[in-house]
C-alpha atoms as a PDB file:
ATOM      1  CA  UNK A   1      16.372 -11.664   1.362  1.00  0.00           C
ATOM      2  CA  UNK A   2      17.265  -8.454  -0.492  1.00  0.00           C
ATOM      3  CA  UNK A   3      18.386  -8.388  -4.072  1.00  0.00           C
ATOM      4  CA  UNK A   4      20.289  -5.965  -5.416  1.00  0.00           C
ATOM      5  CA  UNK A   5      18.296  -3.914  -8.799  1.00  0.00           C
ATOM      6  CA  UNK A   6      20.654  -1.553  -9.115  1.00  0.00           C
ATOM      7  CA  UNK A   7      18.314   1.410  -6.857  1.00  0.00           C
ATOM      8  CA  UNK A   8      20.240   3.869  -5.023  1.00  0.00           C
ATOM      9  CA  UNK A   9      19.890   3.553  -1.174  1.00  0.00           C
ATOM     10  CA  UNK A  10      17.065   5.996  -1.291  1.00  0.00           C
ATOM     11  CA  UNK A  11      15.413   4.923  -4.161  1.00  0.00           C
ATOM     12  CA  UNK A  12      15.227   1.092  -2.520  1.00  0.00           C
ATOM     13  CA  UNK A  13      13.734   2.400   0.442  1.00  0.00           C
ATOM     14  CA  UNK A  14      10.925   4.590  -1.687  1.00  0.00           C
ATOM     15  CA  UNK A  15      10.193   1.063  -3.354  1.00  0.00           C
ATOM     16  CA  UNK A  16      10.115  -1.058   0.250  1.00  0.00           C
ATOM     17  CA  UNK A  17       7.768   2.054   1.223  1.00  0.00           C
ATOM     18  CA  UNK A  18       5.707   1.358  -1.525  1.00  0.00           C
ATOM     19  CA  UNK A  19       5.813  -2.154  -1.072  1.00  0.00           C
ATOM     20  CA  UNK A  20       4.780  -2.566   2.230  1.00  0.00           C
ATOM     21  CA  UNK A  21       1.254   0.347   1.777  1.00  0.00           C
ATOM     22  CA  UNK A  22       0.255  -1.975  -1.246  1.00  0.00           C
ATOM     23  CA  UNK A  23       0.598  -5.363   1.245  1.00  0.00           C
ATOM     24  CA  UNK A  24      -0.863  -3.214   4.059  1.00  0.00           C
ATOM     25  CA  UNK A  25      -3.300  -1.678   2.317  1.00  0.00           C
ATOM     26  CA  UNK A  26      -4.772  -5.142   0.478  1.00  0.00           C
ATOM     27  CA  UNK A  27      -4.434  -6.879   4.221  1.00  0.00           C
ATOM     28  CA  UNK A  28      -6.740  -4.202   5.052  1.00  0.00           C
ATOM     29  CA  UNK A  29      -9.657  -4.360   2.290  1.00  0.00           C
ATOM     30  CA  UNK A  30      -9.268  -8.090   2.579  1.00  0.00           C
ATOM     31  CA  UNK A  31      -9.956  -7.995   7.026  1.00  0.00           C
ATOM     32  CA  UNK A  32     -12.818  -5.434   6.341  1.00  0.00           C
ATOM     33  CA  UNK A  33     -14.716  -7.841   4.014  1.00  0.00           C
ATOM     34  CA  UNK A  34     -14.721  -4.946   1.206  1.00  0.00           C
ATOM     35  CA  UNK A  35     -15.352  -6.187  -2.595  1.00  0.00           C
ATOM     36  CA  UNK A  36     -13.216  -4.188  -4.949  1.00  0.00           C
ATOM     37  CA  UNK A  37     -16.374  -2.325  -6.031  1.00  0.00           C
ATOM     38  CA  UNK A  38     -16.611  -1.253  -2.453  1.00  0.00           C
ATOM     39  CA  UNK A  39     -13.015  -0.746  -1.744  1.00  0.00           C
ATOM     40  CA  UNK A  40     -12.499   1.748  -4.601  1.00  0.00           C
ATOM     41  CA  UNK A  41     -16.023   3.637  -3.251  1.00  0.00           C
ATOM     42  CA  UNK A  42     -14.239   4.065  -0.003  1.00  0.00           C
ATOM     43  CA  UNK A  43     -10.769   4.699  -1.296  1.00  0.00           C
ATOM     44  CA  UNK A  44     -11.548   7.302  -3.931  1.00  0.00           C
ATOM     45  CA  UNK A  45      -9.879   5.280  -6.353  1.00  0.00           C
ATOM     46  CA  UNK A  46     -11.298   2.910  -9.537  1.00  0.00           C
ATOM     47  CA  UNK A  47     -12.019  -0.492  -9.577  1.00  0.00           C
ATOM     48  CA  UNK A  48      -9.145  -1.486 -11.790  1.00  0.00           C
ATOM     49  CA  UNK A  49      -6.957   0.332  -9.606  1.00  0.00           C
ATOM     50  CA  UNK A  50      -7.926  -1.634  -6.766  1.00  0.00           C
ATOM     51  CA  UNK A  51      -7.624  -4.743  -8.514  1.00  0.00           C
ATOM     52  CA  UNK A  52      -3.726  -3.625  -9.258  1.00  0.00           C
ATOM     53  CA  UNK A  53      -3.120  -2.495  -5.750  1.00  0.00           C
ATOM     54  CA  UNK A  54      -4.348  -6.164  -4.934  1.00  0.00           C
ATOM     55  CA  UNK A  55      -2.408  -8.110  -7.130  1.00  0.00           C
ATOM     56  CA  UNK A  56       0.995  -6.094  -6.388  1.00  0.00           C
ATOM     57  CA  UNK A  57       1.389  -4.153  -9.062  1.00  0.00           C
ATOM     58  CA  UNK A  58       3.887  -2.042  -7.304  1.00  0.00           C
ATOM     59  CA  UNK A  59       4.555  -0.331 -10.839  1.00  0.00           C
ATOM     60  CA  UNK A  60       1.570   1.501 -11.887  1.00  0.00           C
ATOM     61  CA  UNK A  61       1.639   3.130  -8.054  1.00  0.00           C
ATOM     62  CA  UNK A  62       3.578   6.489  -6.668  1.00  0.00           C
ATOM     63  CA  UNK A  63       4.325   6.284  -3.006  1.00  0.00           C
ATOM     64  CA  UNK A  64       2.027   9.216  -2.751  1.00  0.00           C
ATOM     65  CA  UNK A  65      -1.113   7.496  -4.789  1.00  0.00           C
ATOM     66  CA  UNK A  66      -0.654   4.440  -2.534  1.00  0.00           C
ATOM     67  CA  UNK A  67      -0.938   6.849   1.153  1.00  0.00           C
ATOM     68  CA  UNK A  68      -3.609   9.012  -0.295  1.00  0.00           C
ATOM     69  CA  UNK A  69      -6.045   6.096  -0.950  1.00  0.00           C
ATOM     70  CA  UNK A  70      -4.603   4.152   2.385  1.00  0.00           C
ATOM     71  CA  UNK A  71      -5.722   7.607   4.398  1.00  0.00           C
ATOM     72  CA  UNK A  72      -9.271   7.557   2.999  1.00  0.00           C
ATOM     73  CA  UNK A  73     -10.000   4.189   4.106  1.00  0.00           C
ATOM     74  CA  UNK A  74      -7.915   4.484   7.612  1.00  0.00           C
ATOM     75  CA  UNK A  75      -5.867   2.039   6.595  1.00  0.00           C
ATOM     76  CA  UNK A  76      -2.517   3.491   7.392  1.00  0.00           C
ATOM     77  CA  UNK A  77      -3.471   3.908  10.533  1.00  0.00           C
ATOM     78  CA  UNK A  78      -5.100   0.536  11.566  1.00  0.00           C
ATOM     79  CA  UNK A  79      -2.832  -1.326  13.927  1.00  0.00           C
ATOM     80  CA  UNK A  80      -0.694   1.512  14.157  1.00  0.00           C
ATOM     81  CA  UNK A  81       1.359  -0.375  11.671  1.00  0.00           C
ATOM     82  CA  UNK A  82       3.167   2.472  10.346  1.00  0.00           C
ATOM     83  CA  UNK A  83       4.680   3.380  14.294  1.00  0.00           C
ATOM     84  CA  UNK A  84       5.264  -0.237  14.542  1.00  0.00           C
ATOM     85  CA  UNK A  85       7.712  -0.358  11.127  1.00  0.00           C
ATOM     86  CA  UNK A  86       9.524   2.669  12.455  1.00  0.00           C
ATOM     87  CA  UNK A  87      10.355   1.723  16.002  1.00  0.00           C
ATOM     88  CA  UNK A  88      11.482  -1.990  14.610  1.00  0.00           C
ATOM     89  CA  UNK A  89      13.633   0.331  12.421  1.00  0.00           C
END
């Protein structure tokens, strides 16, 4: 279901971007076992941030300060996920 917010076309697909690191990214910390302490050791990031990433706080995250973190922990990459939402596309 897709509700309309008023985002331009590209805006809307900078905020499904976003979106789907944050739910790819917290799939990820939560398969490797990681505690928030040691997810934000391994992503370069704080605590507190993790704990936002985690709870969806789409808001207080750029596109670009959701991949940068995502990279450091290989999480972009795991499953190839990234290919996978572009072919489907």
């Amino acid at each position: 279901m897709v509700i309309d917010l008023g985002f331009d076309p590209a805006e809307a697909e900078v905020m499904k971007l976003r979106i789907e690191v944050m739910i790819r990214t917290a799939q990820q910390l939560k398969a490797r076992g990681w505690t928030q302490v040691e997810a934000a050791r391994q992503l370069g990031i704080t605590q507190p941030r993790v704990s936002r990433l985690i709870q969806g706080k789409v808001e207080d995250f750029s596109l670009d300060m959701l991949l940068t973190p995502a990279a450091r922990g290989d999480c972009a990459r795991s499953g190839a996920w990234w290919r996978d939402r572009r072919a489907s596309e």
